[in-house]
Protein backbone atom coordinates (compact mmCIF):
# COMPACT_ATOMS: atom_id res chain seq x y z
CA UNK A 1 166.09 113.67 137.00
CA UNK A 2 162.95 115.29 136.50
CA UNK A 3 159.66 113.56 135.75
CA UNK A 4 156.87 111.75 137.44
CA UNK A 5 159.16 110.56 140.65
CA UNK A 6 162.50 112.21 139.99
CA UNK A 7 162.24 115.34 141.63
CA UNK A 8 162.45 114.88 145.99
CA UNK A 9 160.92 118.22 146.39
CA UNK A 10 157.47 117.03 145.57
CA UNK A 11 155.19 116.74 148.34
CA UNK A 12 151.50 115.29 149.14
CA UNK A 13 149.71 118.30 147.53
CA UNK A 14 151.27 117.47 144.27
CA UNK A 15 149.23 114.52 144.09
CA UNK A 16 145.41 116.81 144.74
CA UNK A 17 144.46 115.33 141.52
CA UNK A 18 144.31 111.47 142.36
CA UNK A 19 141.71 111.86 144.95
CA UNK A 20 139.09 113.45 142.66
CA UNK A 21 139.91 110.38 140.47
CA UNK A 22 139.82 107.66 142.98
CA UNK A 23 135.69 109.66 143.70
CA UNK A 24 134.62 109.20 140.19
CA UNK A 25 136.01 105.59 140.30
CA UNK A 26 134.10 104.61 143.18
CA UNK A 27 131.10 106.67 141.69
CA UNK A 28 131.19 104.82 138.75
CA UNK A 29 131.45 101.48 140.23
CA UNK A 30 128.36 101.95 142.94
CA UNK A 31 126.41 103.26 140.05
CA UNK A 32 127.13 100.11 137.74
CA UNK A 33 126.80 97.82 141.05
CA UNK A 34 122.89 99.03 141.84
CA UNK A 35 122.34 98.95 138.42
CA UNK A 36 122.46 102.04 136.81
CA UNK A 37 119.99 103.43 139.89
CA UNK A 38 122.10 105.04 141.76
CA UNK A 39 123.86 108.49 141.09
CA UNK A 40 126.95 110.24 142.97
CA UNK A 41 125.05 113.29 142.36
CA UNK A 42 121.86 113.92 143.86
CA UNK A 43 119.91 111.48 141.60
CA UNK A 44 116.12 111.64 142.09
CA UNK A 45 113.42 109.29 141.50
CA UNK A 46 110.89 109.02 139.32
CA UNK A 47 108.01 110.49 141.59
CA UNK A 48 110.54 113.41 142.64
CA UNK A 49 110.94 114.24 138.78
CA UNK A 50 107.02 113.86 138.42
CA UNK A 51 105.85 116.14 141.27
CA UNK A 52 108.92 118.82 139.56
CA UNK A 53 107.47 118.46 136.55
CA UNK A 54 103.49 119.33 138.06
CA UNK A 55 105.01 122.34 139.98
CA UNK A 56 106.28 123.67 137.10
CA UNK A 57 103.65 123.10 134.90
CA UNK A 58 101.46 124.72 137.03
CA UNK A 59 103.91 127.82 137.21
CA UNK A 60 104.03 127.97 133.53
CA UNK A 61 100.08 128.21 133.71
CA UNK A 62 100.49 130.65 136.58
CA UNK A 63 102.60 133.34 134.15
CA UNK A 64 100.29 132.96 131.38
CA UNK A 65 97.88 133.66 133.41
CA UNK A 66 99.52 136.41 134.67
CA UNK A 67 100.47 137.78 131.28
CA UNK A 68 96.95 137.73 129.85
CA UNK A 69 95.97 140.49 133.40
CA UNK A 70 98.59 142.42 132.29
CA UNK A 71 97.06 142.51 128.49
């Protein structure tokens, strides 16, 4: 009987896809838990994204810069 369970010749590594799906539960559930705050994957706060968003405003003004030399 093949299938899901049938066949005896199936071993542990035939299951590598439940772990990946047990991560993304718990993920999911600390995320919901701490309110939406928390990430599973490298989340950053709001004065990471600020100080990212300086540097590379200040590179953007950088190239210009550099553009209008080469002009």
């Amino acid at each position: 009987m093949n299938g899901w369970f049938g066949d005896a010749s199936w071993s542990v590594w035939h299951w590598w896809w439940v772990l990946p799906l047990i991560c993304i539960a718990l993920c999911i559930f600390r995320t919901r838990v701490a309110g939406g705050r928390s990430g599973c994957w490298g989340s950053h706060g709001d004065a990471d994204l600020g100080r990212m968003e300086k540097e590379i405003r200040e590179l953007k003004e950088e190239i210009g810069k550099l553009k209008e030399r080469q002009r």
